[in-house]
C-alpha atoms as a PDB file:
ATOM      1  CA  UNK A   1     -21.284 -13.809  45.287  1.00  0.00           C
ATOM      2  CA  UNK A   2     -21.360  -9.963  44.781  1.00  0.00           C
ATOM      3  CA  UNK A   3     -17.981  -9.485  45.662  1.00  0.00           C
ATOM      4  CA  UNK A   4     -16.986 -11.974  43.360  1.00  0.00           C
ATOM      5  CA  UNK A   5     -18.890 -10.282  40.404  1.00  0.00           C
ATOM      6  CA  UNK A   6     -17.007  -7.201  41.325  1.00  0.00           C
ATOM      7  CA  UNK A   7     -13.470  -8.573  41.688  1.00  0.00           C
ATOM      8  CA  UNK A   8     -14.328 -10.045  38.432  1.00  0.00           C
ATOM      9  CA  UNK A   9     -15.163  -6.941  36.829  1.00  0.00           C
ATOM     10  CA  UNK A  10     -12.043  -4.801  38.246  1.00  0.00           C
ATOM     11  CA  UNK A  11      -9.903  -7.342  37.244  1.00  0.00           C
ATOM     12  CA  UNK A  12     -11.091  -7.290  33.353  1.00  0.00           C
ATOM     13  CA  UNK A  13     -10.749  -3.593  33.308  1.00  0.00           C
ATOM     14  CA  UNK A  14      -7.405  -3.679  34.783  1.00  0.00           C
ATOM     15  CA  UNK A  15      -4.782  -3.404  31.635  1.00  0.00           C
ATOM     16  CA  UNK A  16      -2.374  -6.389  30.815  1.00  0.00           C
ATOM     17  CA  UNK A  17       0.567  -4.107  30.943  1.00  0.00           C
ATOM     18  CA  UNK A  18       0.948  -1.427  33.343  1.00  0.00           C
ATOM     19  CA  UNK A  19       2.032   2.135  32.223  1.00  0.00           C
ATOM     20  CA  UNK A  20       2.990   3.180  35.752  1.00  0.00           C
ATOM     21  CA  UNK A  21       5.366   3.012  37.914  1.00  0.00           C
ATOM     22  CA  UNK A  22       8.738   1.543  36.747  1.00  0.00           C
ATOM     23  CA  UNK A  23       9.455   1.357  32.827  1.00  0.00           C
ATOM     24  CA  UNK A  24      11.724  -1.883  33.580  1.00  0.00           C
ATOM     25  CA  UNK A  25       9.413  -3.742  35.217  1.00  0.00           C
ATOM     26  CA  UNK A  26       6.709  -2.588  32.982  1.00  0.00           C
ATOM     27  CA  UNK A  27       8.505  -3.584  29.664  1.00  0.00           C
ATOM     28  CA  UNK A  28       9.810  -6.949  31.602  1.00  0.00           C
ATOM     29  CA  UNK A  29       5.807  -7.966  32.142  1.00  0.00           C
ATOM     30  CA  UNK A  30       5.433  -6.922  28.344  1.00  0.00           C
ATOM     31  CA  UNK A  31       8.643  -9.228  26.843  1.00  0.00           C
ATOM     32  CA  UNK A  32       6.672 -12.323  28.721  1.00  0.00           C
ATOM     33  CA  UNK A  33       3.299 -11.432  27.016  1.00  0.00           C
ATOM     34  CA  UNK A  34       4.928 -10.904  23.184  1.00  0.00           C
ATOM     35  CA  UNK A  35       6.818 -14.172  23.955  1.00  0.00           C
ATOM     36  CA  UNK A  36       2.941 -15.725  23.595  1.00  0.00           C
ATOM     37  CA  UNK A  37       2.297 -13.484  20.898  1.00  0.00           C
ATOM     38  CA  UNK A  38       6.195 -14.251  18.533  1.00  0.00           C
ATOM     39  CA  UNK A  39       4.878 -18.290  19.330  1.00  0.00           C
ATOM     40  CA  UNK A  40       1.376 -17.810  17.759  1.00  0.00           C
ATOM     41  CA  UNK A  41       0.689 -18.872  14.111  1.00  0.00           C
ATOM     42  CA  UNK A  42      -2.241 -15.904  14.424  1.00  0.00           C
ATOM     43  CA  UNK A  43       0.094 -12.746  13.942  1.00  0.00           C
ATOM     44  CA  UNK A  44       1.173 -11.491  11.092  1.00  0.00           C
ATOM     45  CA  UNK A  45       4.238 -13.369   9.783  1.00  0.00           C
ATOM     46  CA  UNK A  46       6.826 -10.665  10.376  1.00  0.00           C
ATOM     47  CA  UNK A  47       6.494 -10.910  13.638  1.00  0.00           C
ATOM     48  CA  UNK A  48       6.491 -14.953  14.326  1.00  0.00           C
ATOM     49  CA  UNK A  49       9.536 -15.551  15.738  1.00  0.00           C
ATOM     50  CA  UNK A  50      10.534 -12.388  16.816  1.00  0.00           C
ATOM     51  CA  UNK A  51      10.079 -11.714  20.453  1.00  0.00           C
ATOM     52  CA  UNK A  52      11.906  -8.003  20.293  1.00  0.00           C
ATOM     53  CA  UNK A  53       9.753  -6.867  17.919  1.00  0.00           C
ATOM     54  CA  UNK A  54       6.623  -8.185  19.290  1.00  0.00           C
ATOM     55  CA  UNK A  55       7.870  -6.645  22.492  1.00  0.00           C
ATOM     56  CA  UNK A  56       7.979  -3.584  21.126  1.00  0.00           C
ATOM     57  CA  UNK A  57       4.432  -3.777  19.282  1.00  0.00           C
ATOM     58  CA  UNK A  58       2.818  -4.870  23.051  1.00  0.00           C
ATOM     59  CA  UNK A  59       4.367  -1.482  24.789  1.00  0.00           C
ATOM     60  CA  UNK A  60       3.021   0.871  22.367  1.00  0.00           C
ATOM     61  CA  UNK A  61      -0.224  -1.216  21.439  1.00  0.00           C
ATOM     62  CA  UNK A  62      -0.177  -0.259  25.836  1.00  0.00           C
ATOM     63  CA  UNK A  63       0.409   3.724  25.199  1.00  0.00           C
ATOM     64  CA  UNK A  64      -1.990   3.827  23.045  1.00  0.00           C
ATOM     65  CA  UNK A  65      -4.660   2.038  24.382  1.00  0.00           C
ATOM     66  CA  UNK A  66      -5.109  -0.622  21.648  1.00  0.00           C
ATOM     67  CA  UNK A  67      -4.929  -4.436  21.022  1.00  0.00           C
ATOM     68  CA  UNK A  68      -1.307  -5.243  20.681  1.00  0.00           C
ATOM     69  CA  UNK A  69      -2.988  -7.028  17.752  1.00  0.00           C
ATOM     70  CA  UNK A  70      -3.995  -4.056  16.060  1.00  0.00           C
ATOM     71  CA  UNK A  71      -0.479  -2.708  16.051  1.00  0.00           C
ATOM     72  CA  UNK A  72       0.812  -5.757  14.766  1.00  0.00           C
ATOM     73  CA  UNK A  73      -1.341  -5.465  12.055  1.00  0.00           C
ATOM     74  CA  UNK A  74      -1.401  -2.003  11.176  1.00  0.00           C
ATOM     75  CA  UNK A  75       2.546  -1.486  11.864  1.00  0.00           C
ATOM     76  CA  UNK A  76       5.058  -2.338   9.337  1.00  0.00           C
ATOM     77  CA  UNK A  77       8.799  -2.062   7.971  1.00  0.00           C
ATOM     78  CA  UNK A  78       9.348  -0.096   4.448  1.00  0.00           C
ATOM     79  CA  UNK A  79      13.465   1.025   3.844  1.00  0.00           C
ATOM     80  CA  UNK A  80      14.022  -0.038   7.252  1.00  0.00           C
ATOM     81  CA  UNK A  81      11.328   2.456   8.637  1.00  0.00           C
ATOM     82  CA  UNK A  82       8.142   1.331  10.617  1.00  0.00           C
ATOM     83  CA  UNK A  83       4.929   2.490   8.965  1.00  0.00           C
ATOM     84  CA  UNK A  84       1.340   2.418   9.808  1.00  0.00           C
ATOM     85  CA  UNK A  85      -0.850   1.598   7.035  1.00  0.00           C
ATOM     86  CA  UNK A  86      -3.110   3.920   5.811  1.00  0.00           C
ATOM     87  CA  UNK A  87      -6.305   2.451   6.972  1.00  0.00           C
ATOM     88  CA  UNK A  88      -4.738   2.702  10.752  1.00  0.00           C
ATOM     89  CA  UNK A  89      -3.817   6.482  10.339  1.00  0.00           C
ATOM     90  CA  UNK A  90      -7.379   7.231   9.357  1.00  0.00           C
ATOM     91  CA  UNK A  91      -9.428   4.625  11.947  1.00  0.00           C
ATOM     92  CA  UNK A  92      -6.698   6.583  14.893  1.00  0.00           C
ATOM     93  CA  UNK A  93      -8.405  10.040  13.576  1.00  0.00           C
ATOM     94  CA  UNK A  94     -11.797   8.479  13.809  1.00  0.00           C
ATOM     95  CA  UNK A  95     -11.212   7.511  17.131  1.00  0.00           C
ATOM     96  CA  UNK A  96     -10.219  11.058  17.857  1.00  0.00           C
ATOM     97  CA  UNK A  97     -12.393  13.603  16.157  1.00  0.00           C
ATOM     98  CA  UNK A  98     -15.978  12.907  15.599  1.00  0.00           C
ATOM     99  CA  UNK A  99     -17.401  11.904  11.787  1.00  0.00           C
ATOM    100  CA  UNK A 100     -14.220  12.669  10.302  1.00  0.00           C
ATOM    101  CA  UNK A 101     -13.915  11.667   6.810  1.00  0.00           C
ATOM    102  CA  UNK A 102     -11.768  12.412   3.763  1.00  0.00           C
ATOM    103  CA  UNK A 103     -13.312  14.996   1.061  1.00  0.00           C
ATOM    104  CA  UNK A 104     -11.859  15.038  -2.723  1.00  0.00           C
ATOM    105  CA  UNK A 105     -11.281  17.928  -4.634  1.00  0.00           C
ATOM    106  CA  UNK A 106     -10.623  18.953  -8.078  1.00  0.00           C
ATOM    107  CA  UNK A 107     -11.384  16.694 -11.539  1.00  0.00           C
ATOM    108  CA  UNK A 108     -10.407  12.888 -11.157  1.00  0.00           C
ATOM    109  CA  UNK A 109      -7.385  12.099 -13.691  1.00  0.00           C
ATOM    110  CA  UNK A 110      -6.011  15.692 -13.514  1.00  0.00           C
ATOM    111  CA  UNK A 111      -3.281  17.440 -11.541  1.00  0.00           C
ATOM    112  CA  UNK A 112      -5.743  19.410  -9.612  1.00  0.00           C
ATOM    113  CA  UNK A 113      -7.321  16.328  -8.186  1.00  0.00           C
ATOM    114  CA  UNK A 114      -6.631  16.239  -4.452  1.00  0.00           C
ATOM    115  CA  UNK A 115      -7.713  15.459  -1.205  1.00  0.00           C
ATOM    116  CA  UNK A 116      -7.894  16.188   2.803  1.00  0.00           C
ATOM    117  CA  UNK A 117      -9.268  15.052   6.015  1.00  0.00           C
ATOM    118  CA  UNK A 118     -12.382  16.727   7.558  1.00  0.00           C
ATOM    119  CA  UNK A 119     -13.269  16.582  11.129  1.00  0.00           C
ATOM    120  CA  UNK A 120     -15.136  18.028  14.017  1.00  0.00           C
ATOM    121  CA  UNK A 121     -14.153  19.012  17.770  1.00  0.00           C
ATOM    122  CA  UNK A 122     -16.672  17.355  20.396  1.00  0.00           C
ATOM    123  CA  UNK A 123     -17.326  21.042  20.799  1.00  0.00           C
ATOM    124  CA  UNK A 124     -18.325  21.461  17.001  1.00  0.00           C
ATOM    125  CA  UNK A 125     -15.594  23.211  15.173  1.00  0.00           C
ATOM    126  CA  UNK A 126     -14.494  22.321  12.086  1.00  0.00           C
ATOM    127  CA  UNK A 127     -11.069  20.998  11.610  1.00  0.00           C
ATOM    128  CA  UNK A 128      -9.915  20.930   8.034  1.00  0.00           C
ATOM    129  CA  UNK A 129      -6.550  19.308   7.015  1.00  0.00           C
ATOM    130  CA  UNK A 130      -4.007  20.069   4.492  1.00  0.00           C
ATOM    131  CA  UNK A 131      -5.156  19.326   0.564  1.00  0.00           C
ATOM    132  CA  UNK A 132      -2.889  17.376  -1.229  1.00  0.00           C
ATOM    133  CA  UNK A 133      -3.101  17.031  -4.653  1.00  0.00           C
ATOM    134  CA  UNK A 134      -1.230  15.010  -7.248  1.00  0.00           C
ATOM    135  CA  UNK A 135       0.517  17.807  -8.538  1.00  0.00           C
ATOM    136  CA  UNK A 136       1.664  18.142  -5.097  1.00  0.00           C
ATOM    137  CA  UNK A 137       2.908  14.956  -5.602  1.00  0.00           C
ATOM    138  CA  UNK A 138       4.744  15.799  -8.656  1.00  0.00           C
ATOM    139  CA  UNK A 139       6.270  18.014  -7.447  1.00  0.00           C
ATOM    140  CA  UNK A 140       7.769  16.649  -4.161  1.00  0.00           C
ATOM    141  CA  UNK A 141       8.895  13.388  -6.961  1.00  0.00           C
ATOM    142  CA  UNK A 142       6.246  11.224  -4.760  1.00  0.00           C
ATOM    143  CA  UNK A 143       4.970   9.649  -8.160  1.00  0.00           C
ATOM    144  CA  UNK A 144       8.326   7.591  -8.462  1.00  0.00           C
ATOM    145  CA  UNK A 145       6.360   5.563  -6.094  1.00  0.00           C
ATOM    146  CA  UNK A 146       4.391   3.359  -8.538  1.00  0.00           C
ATOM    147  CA  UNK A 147       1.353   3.622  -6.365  1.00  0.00           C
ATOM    148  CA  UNK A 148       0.942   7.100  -7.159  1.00  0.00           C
ATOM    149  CA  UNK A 149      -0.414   5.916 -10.567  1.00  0.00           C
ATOM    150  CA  UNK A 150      -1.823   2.586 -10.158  1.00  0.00           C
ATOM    151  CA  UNK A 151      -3.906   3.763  -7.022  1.00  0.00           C
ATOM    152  CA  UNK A 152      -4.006   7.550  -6.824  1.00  0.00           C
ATOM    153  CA  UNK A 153      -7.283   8.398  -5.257  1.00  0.00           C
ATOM    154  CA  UNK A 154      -5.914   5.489  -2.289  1.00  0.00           C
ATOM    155  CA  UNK A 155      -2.772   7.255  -1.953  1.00  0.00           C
ATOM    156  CA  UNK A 156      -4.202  11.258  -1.683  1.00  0.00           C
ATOM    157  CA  UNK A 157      -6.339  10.202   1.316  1.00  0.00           C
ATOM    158  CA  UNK A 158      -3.401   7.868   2.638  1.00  0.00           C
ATOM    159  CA  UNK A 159      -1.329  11.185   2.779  1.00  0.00           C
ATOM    160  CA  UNK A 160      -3.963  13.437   3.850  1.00  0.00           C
ATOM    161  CA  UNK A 161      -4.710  11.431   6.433  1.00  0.00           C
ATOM    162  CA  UNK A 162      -1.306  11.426   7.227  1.00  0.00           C
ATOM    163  CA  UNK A 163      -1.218  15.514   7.066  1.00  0.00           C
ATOM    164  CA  UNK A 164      -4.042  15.950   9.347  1.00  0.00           C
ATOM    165  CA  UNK A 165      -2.487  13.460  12.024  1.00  0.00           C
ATOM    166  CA  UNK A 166       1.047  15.686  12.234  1.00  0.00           C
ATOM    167  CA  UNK A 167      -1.265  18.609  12.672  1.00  0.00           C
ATOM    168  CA  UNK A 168      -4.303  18.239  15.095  1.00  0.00           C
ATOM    169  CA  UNK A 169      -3.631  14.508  16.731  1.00  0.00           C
ATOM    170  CA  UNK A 170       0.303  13.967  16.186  1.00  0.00           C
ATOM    171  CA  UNK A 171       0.869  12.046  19.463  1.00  0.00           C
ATOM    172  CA  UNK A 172      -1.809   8.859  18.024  1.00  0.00           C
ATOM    173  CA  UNK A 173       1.406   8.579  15.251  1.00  0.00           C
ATOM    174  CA  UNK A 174       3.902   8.268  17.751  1.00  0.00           C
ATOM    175  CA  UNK A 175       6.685   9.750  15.665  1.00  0.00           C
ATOM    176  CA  UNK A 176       5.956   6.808  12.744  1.00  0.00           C
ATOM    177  CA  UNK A 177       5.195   6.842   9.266  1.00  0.00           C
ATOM    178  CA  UNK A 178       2.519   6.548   7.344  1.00  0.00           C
ATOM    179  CA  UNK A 179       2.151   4.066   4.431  1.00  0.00           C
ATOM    180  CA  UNK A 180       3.798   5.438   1.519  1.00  0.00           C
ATOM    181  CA  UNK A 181       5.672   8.171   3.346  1.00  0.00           C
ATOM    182  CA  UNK A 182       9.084   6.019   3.578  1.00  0.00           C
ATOM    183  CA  UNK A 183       9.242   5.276  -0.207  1.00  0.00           C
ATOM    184  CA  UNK A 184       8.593   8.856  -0.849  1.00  0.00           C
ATOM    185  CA  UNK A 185      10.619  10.649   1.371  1.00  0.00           C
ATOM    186  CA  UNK A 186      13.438   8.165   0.254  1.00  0.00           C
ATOM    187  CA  UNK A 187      12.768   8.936  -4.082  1.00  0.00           C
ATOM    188  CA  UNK A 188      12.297  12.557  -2.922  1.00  0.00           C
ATOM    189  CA  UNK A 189      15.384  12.517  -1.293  1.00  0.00           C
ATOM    190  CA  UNK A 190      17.453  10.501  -4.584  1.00  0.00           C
ATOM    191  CA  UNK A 191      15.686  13.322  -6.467  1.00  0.00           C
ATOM    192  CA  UNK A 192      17.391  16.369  -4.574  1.00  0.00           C
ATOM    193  CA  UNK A 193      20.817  14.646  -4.497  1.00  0.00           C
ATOM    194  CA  UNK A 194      20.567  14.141  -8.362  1.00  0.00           C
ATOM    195  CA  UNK A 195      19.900  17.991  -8.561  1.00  0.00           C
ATOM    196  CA  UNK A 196      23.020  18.580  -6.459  1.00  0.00           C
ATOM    197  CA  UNK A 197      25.003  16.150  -8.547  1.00  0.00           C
ATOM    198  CA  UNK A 198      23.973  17.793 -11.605  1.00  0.00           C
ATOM    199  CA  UNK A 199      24.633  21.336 -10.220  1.00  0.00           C
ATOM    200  CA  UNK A 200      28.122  20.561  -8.915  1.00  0.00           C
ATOM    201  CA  UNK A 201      29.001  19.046 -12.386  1.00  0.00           C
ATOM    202  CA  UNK A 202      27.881  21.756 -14.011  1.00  0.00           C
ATOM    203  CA  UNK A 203      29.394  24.539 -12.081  1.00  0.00           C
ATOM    204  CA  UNK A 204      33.053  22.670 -12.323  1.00  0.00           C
ATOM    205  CA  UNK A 205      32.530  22.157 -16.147  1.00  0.00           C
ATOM    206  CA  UNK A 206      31.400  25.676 -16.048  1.00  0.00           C
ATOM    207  CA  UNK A 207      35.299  27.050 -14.779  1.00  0.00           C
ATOM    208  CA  UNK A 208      37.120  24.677 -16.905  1.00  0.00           C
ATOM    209  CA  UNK A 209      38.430  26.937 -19.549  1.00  0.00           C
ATOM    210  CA  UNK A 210      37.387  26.033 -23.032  1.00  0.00           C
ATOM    211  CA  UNK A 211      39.929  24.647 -25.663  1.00  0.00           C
ATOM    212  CA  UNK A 212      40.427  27.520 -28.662  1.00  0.00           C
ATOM    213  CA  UNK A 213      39.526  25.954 -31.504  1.00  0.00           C
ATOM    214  CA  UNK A 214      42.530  26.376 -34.315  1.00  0.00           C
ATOM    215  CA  UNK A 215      42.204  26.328 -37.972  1.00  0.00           C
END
């Protein structure tokens, strides 16, 4: 009867998907799991259906050491780009760095209002992240995003969050986004191409010769 209480207990720590050994074989035992998950009603509906992506969502749910739910979840498609939602950016910091917590600057409802991620180091130190503010966000053209102004105190600790990450934890991102990041880099980019548009126009209107006027 021991034993048995043992094997038991081994065999629920054991992981559903082993990192080790080969990758092939590895990702082959995770395409038969997501096949349970694309068939279930319970995930979220963008992945119902859709073994690859499910697939996908089970091996890095297994790098990281979370429910292949959770990923699902938190782990989304904006412009083509997979994003983690804001609330999973911060709860991965949490789960890193002990009582961290976002802290707001400046006056609400001005450009100076801002925010950035605190946290501490098992060993104590103090770990403070970059401060965004919205004129930050002005000034990078992240307010073409609607959100900026129908949720801005959301969006400053979405991005802070998503500042400290890159910085002191960047491997719990795993190279993704973070909600809000796609649709900004995207009008941020539209913004700098405009400039260049309007430059280049300007500079060839600028060496066509101008017509004398005659009386």
């Amino acid at each position: 009867m021991e034993n048995e209480i043992i094997t038991l207990t081994e065999t629920e720590q054991t992981p559903a998907v082993p990192v080790s050994g080969n990758f092939i074989d590895s990702f082959r035992k995770s395409y038969n799991l997501a096949k349970i998950f694309a068939s279930s009603s319970l995930v979220p509906q963008q992945y119902q259906g859709k073994v690859a992506d499910c697939a996908i969502a089970v091996d890095m749910a297994n790098r990281m050491g979370v429910s292949p739910l959770m990923v699902m979840q938190s782990l989304y498609v904006v412009k083509g780009k997979p994003s983690w939602s804001g609330q999973a950016c911060m709860s991965f910091i949490k789960a890193r760095f002990k009582d961290a917590y976002p802290v707001y600057v400046g006056e609400k409802g001005t450009d100076s209002r801002g925010c950035y991620v605190k946290a501490f180091t098992r060993n104590g130190d103090v770990l403070d992240g970059t401060v965004v503010t919205l004129k930050m966000a002005k000034d990078e053209n992240w307010t073409s995003n609607k959100k900026w102004s129908t949720m801005p105190e959301q969006m400053l600790a979405y991005r802070a969050a998503a500042f400290f990450a890159r910085v002191y934890c960047p491997e719990v991102l795993m190279g993704v986004l973070v909600e809000g990041e796609a649709e900004d880099i995207e009008n941020t980019e539209n913004s700098r191409r405009e400039s260049r548009t309007k430059k280049l126009t300007s500079d060839i209107l600028g060496t066509v010769p101008q017509q004398s006027k005659t009386d």
